[in-house]
Protein backbone atom coordinates (compact mmCIF):
# COMPACT_ATOMS: atom_id res chain seq x y z
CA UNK A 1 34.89 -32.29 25.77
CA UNK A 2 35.98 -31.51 22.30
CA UNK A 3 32.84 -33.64 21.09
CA UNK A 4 30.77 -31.17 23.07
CA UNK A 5 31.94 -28.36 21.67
CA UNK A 6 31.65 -29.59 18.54
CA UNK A 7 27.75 -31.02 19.20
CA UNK A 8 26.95 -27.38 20.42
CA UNK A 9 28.05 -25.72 17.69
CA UNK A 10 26.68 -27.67 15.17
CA UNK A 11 23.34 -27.21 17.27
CA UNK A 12 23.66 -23.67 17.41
CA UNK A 13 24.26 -24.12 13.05
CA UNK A 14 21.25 -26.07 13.17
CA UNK A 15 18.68 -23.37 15.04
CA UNK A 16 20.52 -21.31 12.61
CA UNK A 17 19.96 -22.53 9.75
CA UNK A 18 16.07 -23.74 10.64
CA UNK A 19 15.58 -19.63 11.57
CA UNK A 20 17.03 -18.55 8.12
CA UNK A 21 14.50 -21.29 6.06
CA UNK A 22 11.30 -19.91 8.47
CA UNK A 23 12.42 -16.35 7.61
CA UNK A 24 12.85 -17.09 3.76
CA UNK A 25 9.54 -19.15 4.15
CA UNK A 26 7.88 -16.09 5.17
CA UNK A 27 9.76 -13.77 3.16
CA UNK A 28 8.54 -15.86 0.29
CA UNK A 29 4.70 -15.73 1.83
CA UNK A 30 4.89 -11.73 1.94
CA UNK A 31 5.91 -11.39 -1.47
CA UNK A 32 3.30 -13.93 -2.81
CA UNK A 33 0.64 -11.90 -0.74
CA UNK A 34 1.57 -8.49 -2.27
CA UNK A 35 1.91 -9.84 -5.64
CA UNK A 36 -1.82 -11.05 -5.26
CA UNK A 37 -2.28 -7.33 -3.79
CA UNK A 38 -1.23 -6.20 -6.96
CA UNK A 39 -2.90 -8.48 -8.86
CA UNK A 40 -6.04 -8.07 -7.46
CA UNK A 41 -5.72 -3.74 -8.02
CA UNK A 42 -4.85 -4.58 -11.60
CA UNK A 43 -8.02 -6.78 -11.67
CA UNK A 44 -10.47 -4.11 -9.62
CA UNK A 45 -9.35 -1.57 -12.18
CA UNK A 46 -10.34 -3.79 -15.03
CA UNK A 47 -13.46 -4.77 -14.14
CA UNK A 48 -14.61 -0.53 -12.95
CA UNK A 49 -13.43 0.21 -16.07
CA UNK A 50 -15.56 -2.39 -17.92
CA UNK A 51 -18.95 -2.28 -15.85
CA UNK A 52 -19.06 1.07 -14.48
CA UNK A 53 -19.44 4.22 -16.46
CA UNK A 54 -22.15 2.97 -18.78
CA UNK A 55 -25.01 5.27 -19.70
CA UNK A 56 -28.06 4.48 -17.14
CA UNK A 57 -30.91 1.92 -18.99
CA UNK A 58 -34.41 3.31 -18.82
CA UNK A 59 -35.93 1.50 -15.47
CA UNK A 60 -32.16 0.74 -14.36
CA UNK A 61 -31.46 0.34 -10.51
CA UNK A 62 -28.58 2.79 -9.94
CA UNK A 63 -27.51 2.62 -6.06
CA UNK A 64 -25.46 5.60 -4.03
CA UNK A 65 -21.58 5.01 -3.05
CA UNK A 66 -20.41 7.92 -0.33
CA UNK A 67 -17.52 9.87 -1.97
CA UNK A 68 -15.76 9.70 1.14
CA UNK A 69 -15.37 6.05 0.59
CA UNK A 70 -14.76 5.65 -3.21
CA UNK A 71 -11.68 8.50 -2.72
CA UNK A 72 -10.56 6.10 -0.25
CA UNK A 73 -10.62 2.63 -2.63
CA UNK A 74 -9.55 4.91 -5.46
CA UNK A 75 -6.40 5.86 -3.20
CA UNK A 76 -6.00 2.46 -2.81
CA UNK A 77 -6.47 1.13 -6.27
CA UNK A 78 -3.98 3.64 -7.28
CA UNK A 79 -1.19 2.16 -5.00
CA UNK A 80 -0.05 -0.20 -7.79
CA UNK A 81 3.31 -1.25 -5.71
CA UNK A 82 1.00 -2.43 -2.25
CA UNK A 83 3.11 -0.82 0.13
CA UNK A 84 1.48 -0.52 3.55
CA UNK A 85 1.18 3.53 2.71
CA UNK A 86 -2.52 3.05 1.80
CA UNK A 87 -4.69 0.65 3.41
CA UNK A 88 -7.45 -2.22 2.01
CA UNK A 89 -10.79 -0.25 2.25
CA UNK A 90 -13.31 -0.78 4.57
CA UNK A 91 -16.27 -2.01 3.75
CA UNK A 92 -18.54 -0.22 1.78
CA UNK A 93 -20.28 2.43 3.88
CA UNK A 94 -22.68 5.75 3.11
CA UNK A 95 -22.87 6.23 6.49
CA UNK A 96 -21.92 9.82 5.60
CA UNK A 97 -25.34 10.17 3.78
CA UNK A 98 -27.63 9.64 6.09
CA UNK A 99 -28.85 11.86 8.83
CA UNK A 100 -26.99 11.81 12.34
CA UNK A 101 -30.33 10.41 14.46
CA UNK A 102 -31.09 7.18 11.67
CA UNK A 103 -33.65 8.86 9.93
CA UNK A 104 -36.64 9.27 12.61
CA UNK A 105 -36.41 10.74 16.39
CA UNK A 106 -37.29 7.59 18.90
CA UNK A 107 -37.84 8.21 22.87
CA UNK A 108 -35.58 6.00 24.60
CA UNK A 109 -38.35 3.99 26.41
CA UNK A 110 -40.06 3.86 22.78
CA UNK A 111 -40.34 0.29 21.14
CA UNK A 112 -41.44 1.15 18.18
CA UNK A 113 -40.53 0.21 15.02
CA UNK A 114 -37.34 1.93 13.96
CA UNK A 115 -38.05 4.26 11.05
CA UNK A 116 -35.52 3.97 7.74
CA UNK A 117 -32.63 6.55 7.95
CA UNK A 118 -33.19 9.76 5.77
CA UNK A 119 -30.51 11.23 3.69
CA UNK A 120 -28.93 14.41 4.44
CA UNK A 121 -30.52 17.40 2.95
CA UNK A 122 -28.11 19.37 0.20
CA UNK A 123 -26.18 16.37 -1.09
CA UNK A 124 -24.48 16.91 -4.44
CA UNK A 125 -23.32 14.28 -7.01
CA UNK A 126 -19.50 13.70 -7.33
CA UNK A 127 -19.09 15.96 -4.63
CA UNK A 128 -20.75 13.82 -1.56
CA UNK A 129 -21.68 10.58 -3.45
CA UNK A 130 -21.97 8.90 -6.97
CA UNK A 131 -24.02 6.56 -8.50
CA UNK A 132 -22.55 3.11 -9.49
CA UNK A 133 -24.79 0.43 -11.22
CA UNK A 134 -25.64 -2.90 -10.02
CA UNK A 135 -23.06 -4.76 -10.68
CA UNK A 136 -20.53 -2.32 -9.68
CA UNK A 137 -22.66 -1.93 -6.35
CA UNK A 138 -22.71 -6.02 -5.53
CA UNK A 139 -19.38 -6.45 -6.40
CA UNK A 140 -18.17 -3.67 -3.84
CA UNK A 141 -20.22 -5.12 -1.43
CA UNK A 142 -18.92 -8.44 -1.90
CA UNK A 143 -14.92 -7.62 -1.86
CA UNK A 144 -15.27 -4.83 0.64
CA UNK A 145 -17.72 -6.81 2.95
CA UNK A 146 -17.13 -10.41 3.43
CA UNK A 147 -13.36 -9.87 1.91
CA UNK A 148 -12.54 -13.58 0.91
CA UNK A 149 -9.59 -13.19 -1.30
CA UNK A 150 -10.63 -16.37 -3.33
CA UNK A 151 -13.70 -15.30 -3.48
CA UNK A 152 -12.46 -11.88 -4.82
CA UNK A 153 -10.41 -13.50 -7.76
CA UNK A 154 -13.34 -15.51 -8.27
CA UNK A 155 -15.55 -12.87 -8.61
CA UNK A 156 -13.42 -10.15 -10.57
CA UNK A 157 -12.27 -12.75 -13.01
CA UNK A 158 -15.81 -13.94 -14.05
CA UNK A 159 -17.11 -10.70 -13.83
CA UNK A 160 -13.81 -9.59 -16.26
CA UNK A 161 -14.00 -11.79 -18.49
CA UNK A 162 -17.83 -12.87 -18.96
């Protein structure tokens, strides 16, 4: 009986000590995710700062980003500890831009061709939307679209550094 005792106690140690290494095992996953949260800010802010801002080449293609949704990466950017107070972006959207009906007024029983959504009359740059460059525009698109965190590094570091 002693030996039973003995055996279920050092069971009970055992389930112990297996739930203490899973919960340092995924303390240790946590941290190494917001460290790459961090990381990956730091790197966003690098590359904005290099590519965007530049003065507009004659013939450039400069594409629209809703204000709405920069304030909200910007927020985010800005949260240099990643707590859970500001959350990833969605992906990019100007939805915000664009006329309520998509752009053209369609009967229901219509099969038509849908016509391309027009923008809202009285927009105002900075206020409602700015213009990024190319390679600011892509590189949204990519990290706040398909949101592959190795293909985020990827990106931002040869963007960065090339």
């Amino acid at each position: 009986m002693a030996d039973g005792i003995v055996l279920t106690a050092y069971e009970r140690f055992e389930v112990e000590l297996r739930s203490a290494e899973a919960a340092a095992a995924e303390a240790q996953d946590i941290m190494r995710e917001a460290q790459l949260l961090v990381l990956t800010r730091k790197l966003e802010r690098a590359l904005f700062a290099k590519h965007d801002g530049r003065p507009p080449a004659e013939g450039s293609c400069w594409y629209l980003v809703s204000a709405r949704w920069l304030a909200g990466w910007a927020a985010w950017l800005r949260d240099v500890d990643a707590d859970a107070e500001v959350p990833r972006p969605p992906p990019v959207s100007n939805v915000d831009l664009f006329e309520d009906d998509g752009g053209g007024s369609r009967s229901s029983s219509s099969r038509k061709k849908k016509s391309p959504p027009a923008l809202r009359q009285g927009l105002l740059l900075s206020v409602h939307y700015r213009a990024v460059n190319a390679v600011v525009y892509h590189v949204m698109r990519e990290l706040y679209v398909k949101r592959t965190l190795l293909l985020l590094l990827f990106l931002l570091l040869l963007l960065l550094y090339h």
